[in-house]
Protein backbone atom coordinates (compact mmCIF):
# COMPACT_ATOMS: atom_id res chain seq x y z
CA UNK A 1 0.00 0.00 0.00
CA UNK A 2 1.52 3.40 -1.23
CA UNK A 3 1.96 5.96 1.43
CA UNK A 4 -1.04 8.87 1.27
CA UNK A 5 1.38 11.47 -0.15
CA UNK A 6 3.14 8.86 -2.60
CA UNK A 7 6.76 7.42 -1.90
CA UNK A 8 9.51 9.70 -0.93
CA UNK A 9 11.02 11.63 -3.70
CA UNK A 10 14.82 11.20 -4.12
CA UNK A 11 17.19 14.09 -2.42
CA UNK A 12 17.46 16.62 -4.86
CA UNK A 13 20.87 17.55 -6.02
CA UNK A 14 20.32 21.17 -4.98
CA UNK A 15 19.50 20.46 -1.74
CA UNK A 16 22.46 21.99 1.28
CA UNK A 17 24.79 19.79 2.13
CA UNK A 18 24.04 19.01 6.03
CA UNK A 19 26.31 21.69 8.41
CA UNK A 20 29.51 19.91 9.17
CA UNK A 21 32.18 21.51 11.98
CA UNK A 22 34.96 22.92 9.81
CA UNK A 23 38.31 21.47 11.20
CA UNK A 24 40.61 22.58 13.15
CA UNK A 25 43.65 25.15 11.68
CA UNK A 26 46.93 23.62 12.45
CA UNK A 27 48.74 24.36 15.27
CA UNK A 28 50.56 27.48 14.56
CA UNK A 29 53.95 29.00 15.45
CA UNK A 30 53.84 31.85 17.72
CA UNK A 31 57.30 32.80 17.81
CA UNK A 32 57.17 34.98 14.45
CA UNK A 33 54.60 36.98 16.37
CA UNK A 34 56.39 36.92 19.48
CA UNK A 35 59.42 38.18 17.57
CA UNK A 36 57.89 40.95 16.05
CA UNK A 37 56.43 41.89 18.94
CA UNK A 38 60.12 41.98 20.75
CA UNK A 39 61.16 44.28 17.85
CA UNK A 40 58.25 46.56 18.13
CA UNK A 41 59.16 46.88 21.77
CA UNK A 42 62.15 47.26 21.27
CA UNK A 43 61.97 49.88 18.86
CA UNK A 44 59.40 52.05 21.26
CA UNK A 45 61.84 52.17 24.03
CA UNK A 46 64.90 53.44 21.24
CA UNK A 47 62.47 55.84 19.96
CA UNK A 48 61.33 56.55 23.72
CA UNK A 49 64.71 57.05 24.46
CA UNK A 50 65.71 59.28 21.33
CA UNK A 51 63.32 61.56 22.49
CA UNK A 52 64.31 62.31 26.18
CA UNK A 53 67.81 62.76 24.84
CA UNK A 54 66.52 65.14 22.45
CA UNK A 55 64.92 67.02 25.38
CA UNK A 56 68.09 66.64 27.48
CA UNK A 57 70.20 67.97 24.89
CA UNK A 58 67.61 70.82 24.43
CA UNK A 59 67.44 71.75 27.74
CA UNK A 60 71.46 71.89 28.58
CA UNK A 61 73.13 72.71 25.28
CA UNK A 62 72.93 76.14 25.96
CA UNK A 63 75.89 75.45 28.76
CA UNK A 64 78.20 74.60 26.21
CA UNK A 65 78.63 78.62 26.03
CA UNK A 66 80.44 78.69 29.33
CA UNK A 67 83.55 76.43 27.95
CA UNK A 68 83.91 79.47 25.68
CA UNK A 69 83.89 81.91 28.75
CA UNK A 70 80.77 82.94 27.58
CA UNK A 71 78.00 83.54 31.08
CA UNK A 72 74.81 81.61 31.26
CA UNK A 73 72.80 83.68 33.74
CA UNK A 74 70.15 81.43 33.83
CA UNK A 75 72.09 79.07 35.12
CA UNK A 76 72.42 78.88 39.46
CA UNK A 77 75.07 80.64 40.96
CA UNK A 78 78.77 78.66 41.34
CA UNK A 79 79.07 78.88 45.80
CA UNK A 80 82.05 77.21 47.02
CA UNK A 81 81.22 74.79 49.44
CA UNK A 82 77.91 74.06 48.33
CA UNK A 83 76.46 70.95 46.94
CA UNK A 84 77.00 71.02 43.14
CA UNK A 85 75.22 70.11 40.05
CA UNK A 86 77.16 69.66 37.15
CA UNK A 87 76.30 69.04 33.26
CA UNK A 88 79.38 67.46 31.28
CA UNK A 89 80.70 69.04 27.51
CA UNK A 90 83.26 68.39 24.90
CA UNK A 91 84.52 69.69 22.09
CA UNK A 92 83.29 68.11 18.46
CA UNK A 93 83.04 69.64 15.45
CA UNK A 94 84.35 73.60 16.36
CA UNK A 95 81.93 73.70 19.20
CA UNK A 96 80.75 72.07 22.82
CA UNK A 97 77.87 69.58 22.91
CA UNK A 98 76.44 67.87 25.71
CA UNK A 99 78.58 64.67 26.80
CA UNK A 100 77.97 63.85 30.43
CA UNK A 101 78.63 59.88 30.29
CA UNK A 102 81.59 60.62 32.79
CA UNK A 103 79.87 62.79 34.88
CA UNK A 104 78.84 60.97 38.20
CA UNK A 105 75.73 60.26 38.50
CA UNK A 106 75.74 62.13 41.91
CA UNK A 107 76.13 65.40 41.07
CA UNK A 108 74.85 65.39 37.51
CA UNK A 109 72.28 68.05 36.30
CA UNK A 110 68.93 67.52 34.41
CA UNK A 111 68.07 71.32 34.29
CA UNK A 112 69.61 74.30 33.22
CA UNK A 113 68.36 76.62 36.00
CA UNK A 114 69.53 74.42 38.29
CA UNK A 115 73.39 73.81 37.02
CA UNK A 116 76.53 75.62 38.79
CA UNK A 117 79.03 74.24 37.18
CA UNK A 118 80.18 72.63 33.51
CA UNK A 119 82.85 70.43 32.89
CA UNK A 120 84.88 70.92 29.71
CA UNK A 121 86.31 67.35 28.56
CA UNK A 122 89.22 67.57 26.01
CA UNK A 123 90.35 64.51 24.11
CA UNK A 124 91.30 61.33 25.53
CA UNK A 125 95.06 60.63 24.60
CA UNK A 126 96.80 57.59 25.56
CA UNK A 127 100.56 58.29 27.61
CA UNK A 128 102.90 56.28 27.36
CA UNK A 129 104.69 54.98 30.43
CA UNK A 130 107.47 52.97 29.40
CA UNK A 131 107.98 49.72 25.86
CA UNK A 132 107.30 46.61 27.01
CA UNK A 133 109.37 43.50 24.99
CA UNK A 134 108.15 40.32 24.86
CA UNK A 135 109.04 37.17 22.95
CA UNK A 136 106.26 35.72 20.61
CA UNK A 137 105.65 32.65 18.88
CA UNK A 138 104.25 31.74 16.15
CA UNK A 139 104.26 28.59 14.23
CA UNK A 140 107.09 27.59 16.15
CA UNK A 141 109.09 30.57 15.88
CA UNK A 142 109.95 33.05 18.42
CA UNK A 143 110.37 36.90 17.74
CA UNK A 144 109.95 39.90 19.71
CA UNK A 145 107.46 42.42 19.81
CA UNK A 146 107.27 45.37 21.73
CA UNK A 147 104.26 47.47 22.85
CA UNK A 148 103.63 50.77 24.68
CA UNK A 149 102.54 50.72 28.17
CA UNK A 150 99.93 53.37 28.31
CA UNK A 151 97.54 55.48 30.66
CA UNK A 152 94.62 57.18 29.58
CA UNK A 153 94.74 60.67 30.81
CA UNK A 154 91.91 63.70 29.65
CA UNK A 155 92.07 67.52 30.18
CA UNK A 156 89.24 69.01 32.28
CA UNK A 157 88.19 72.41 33.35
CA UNK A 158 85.95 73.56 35.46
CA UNK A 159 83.88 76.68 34.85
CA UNK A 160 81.44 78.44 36.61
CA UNK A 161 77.98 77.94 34.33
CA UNK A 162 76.63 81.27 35.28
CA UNK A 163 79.46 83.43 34.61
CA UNK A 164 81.66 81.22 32.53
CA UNK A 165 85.01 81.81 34.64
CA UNK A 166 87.32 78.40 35.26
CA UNK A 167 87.00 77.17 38.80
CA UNK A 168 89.70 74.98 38.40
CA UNK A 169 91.31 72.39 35.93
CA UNK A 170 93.76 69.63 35.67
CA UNK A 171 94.64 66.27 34.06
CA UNK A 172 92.45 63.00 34.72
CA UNK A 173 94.29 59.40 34.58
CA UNK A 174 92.40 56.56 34.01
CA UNK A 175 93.20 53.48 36.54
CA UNK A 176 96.82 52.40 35.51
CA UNK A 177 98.11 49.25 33.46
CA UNK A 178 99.85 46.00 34.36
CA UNK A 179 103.19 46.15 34.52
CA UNK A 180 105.72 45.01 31.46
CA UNK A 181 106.21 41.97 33.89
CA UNK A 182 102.74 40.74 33.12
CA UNK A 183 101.76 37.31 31.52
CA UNK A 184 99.32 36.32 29.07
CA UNK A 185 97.91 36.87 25.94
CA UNK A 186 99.60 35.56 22.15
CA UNK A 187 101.18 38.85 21.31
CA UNK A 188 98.21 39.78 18.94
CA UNK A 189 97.98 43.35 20.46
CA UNK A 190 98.91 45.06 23.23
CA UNK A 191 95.80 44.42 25.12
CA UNK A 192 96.58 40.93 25.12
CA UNK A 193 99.28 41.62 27.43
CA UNK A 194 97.08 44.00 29.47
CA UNK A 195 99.76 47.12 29.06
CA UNK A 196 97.16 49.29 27.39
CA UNK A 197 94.96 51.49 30.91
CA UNK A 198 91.36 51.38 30.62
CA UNK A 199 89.46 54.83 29.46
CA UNK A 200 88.75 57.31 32.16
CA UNK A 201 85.93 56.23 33.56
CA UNK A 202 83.19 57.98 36.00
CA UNK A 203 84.83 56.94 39.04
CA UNK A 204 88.19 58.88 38.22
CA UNK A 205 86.23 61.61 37.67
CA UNK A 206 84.40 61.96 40.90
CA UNK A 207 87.66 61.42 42.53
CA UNK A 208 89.58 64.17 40.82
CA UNK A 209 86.45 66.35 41.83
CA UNK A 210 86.45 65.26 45.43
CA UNK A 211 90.14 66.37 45.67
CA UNK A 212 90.01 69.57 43.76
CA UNK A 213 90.48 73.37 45.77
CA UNK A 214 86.80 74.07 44.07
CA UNK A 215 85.56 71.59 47.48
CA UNK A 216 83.30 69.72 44.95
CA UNK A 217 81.49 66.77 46.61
């Protein structure tokens, strides 16, 4: 007996397909992402960075007149005795820019207005103490080679930011060498045998400060 609406008519070919769950995307690798991320991060804090420097260089460039003996009167009033503030120059290119990496963190200035004093870096020169002689081999065959044993030493005057007169100024030495008598190293340089002083470094300069007649802290 036929069904009261006739027999089931086939599917027709046009007819959706019944919803399947699409599959899973392969398990990706996050460290591109990551990566770029780093970089971007990375680049923010540079950029971050550029800018306060900008802003630093803005704000105490202007000192770089008082090397030249020229007054800042902006600047706070040099007082002997008193606790100090200092911004660090040196000369490039005909004229003073801002360079306070060896100025001690201390008694180093972030504002003009409150700055008494600039120090004027000259150029680092290397003085030589005495040759050292040693006798290197190579491929079996000895030969000798001699190096100066040097000290770093740089010029540096004080000056009074707000009038532009020299408080005081003298040599700094960086920390000394090894002697000739030291060992080590292949005789590629003379750093291998440790006879070449380290730069000056912030530490010389806050001691040359501490023992100059200006009674810098």
């Amino acid at each position: 007996m036929q069904p009261p609406y006739g027999p089931p008519s086939p599917a027709s070919p046009y007819a959706p397909a019944p919803y399947a769950r699409p599959p899973a995307p392969p398990p990706g690798n996050a460290r591109p992402l990551l990566a770029v991320l780093g970089i971007g991060a990375i680049a923010g804090l540079c950029g971050l960075a550029s800018i306060l420097r900008s802003r630093e260089v803005d704000e105490l460039g202007p000192l770089g007149a008082a090397c030249a003996g020229t007054p800042v009167p902006v600047a706070r009033a040099f007082v002997p005795g008193q606790p100090h503030r200092i911004v660090g120059m040196r000369m490039t290119g005909g004229g003073w820019t801002l360079d306070d990496a060896r100025v001690p963190g201390s008694v180093r200035a972030t504002e003009l207005h409150n700055t008494d004093v600039v120090a004027c870096f000259g150029d680092e020169a290397a003085q030589t103490l005495e040759t050292c002689t040693y006798q290197v081999y190579f491929r079996g065959r000895a030969s000798a080679q001699s190096y100066p044993r040097t000290v770093a030493q740089v010029p540096l005057r004080l000056v009074a930011a707000s009038t532009g007169q020299t408080i005081s100024q003298g040599v700094l030495q960086g920390a000394m060498p090894h002697g000739c008598d030291s060992q080590g190293g292949n005789g590629a340089s003379a750093n291998a045998f440790h006879v070449q002083g380290p730069s000056v470094s912030e530490a010389d300069v806050l001691a040359w400060l501490r023992s100059t007649a200006a009674q810098l802290p």
